[in-house]
Protein backbone atom coordinates (compact mmCIF):
# COMPACT_ATOMS: atom_id res chain seq x y z
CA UNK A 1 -41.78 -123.17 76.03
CA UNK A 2 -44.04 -124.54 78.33
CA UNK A 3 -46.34 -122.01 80.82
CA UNK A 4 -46.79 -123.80 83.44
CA UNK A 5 -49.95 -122.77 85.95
CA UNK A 6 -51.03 -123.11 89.45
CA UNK A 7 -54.84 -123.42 90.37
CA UNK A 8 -56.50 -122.24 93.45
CA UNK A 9 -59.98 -122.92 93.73
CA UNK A 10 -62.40 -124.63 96.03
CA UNK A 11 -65.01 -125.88 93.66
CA UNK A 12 -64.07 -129.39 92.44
CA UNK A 13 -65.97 -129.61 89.57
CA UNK A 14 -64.66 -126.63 88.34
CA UNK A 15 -61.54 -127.13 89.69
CA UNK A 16 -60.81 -130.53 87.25
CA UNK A 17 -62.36 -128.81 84.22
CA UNK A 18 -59.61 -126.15 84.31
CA UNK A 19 -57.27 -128.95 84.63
CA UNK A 20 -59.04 -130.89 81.53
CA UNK A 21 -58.60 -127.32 79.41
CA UNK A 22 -55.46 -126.57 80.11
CA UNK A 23 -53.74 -130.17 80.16
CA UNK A 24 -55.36 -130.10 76.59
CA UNK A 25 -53.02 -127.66 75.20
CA UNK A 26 -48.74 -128.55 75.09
CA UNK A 27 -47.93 -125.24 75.48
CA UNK A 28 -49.95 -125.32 79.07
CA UNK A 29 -49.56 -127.75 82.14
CA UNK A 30 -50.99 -127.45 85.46
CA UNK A 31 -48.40 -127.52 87.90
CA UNK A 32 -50.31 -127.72 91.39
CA UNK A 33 -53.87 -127.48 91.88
CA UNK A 34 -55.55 -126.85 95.43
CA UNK A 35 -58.58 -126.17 97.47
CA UNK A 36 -57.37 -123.52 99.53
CA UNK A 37 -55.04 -120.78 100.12
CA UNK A 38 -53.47 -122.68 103.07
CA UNK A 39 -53.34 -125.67 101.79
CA UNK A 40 -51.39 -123.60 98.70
CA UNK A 41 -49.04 -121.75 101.00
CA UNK A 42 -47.80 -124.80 102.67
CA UNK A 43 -47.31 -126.66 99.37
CA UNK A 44 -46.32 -123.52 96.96
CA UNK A 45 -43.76 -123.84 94.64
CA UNK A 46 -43.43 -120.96 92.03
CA UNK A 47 -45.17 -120.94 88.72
CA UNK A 48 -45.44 -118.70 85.36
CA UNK A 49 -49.53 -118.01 86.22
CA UNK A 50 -51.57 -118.72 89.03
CA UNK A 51 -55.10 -118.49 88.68
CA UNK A 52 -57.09 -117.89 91.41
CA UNK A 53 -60.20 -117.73 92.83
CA UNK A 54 -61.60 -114.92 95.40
CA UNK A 55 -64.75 -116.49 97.45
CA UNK A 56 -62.30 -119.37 99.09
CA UNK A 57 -62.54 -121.28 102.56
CA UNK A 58 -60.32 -119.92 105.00
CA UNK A 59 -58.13 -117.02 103.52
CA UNK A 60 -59.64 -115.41 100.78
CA UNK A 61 -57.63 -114.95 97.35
CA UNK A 62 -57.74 -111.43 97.59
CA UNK A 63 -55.88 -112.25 101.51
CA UNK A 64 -53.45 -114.30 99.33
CA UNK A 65 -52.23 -112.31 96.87
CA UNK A 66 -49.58 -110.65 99.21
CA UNK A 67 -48.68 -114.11 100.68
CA UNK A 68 -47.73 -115.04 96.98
CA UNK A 69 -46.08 -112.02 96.21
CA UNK A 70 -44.16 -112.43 99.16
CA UNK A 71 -43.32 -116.12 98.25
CA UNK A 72 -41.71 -114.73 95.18
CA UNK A 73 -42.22 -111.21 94.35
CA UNK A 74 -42.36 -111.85 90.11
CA UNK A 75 -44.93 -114.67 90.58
CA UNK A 76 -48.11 -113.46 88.32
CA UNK A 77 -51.73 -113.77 89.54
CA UNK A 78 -55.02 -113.80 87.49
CA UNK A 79 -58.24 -113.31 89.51
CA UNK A 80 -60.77 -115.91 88.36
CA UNK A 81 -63.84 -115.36 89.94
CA UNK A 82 -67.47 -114.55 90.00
CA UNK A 83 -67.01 -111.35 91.28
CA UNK A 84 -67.57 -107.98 88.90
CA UNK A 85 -67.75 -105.51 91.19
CA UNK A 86 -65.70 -102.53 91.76
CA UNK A 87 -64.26 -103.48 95.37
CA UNK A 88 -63.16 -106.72 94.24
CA UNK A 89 -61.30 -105.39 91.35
CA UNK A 90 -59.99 -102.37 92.87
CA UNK A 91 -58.84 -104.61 95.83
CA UNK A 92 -57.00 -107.06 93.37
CA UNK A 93 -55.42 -104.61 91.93
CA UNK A 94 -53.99 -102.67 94.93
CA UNK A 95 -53.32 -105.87 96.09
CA UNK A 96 -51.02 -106.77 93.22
CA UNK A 97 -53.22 -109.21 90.84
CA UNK A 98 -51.67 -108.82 87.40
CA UNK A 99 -55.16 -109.88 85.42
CA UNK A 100 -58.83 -110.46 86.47
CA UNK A 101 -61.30 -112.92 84.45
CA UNK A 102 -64.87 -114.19 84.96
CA UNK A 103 -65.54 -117.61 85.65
CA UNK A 104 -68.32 -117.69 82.92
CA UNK A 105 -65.66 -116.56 80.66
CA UNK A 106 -65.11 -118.83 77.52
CA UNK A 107 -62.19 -120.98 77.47
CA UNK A 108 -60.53 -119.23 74.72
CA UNK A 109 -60.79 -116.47 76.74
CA UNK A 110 -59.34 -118.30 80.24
CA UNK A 111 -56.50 -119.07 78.18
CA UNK A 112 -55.99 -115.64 76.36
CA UNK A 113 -55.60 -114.20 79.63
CA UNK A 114 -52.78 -116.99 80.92
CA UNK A 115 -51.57 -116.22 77.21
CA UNK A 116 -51.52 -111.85 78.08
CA UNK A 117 -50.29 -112.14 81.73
CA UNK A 118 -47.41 -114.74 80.74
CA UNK A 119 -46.23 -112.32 78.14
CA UNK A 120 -46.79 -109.20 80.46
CA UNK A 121 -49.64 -107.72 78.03
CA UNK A 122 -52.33 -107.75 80.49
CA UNK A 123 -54.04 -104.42 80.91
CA UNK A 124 -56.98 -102.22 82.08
CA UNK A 125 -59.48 -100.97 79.64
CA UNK A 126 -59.48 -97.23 80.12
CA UNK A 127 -62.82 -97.11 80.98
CA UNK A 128 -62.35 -100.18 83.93
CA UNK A 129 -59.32 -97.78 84.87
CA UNK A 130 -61.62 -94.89 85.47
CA UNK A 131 -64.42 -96.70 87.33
CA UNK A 132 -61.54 -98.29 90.10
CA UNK A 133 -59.66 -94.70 89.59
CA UNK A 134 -62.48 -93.31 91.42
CA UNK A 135 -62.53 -95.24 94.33
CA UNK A 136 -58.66 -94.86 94.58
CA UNK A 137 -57.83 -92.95 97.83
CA UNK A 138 -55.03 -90.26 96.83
CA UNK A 139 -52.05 -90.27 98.69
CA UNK A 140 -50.06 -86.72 98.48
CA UNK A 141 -46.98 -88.10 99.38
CA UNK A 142 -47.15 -90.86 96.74
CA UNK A 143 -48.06 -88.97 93.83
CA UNK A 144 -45.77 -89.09 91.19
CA UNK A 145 -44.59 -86.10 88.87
CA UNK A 146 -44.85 -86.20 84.91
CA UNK A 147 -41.76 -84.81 85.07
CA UNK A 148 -40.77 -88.19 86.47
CA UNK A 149 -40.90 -89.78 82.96
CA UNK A 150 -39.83 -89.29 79.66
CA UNK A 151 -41.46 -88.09 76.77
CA UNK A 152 -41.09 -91.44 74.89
CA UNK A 153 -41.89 -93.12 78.52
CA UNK A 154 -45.45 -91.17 78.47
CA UNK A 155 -46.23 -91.94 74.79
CA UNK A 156 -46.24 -95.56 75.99
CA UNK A 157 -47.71 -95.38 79.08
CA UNK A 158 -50.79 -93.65 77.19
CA UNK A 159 -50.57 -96.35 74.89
CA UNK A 160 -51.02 -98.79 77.44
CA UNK A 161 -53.69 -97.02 78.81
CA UNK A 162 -55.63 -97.51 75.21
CA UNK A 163 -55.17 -101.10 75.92
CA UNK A 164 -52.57 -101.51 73.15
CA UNK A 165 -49.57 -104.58 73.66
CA UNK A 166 -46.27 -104.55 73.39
CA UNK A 167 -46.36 -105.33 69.71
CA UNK A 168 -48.72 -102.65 68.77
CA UNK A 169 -46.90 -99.92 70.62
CA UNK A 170 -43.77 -101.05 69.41
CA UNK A 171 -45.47 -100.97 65.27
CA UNK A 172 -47.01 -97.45 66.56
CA UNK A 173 -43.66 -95.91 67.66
CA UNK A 174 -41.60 -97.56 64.51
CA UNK A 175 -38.99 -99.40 67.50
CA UNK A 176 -38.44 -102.84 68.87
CA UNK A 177 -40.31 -104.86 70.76
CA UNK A 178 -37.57 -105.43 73.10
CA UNK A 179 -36.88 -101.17 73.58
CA UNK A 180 -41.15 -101.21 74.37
CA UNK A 181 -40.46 -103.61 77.30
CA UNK A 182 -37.03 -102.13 78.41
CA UNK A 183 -39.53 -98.33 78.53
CA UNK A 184 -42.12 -100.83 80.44
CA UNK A 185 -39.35 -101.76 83.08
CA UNK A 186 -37.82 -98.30 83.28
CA UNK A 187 -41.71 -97.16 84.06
CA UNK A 188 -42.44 -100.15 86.44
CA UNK A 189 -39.14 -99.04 88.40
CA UNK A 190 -39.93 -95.00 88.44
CA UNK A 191 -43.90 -95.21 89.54
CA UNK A 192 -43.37 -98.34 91.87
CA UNK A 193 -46.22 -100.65 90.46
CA UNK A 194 -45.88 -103.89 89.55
CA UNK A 195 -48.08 -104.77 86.67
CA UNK A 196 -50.02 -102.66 83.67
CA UNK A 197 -53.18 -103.07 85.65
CA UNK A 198 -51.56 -100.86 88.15
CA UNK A 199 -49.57 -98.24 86.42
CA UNK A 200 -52.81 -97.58 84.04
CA UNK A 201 -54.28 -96.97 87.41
CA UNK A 202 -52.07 -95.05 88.80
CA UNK A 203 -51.22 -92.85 85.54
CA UNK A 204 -54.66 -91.95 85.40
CA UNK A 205 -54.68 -90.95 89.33
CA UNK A 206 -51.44 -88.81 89.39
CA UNK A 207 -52.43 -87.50 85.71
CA UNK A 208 -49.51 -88.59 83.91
CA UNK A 209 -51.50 -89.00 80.63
């Protein structure tokens, strides 16, 4: 199956070398490709993976996000930017980005992320989880209960907290691949998030693991 991918980025040059990388590979095809978010919104159509850049003309991608998500509420977004800091991760996140790569990442790597949020294995190093964790604002009423899950839910929350996929949990808890993702779902559903970048998050700030 082909993953097909939407580019949103302002810097031409750049812009057509994505487009050179990806249209190398059969498994990948570029879809749309614009300048801007408006131009984007105007033209959007959905896609498995949209990349997207932050520092944009007009509305920023971290201002898009939403507008995509309300476009089509599945659609998946990876942040490629400059940008390393906490804010800008911590707002992507919150804001419902389901990955977030460097520019001056290698291409291998570009494409290992379309690769990990295509197949819903992105994720959160613990230790990125912590630093954004503590700029997190709690919110009392939001806070979810461990009682909330499962026991088998928790085991692979904390797994996905280590950074582990859906193959490696399932080989770790001796089931299926498929019962790993219907947990995922049931998870998803329970704490309200949206990606693995989020419930890592949140797991860590309601202390679920």
């Amino acid at each position: 199956m082909t993953i097909t991918i939407g580019l949103v980025e302002d810097h031409l040059e750049f812009r057509k070398s994505l487009e050179y990388l990806i249209s190398s590979f059969t498994d990948y095809t570029v879809a749309w490709s614009y300048a801007s978010v408006e131009e984007t919104i105007d033209n959007y159509s959905e896609t498995d993976v949209i990349l997207l850049d932050i520092n944009l003309p007009g509305l920023s991608g971290l201002e898009a996000i939403p507008l995509f998500k309300k476009k089509c509420a599945s659609q998946k977004i990876i942040m490629l930017t400059i940008l390393e800091d906490d804010y800008h991760i911590l707002e992507a996140i919150k804001n419902g980005a389901n990955g977030y790569i460097l520019k001056k990442s290698s291409p291998n790597k570009i494409l290992e992320a379309i690769q990990q949020v295509y197949d819903g294995e992105a994720a959160l190093t613990p230790m990125v989880a912590r630093q954004v964790m503590a700029f997190l604002k709690p919110v009392p009423a939001q806070t979810a209960s461990p009682s909330l899950l499962t026991l088998r839910e928790r085991e692979i929350l904390t797994l996905i907290a280590h950074g582990m996929t859906n193959e490696a949990i399932a080989v770790t808890l001796f089931i299926s691949v498929q019962t790993v993702r219907n947990h995922i779902k049931n998870i998803y559903d329970k704490l309200q998030v949206h990606s693995r970048a989020q419930v890592v998050v949140k797991a860590f700030n309601d202390k679920l693991i």
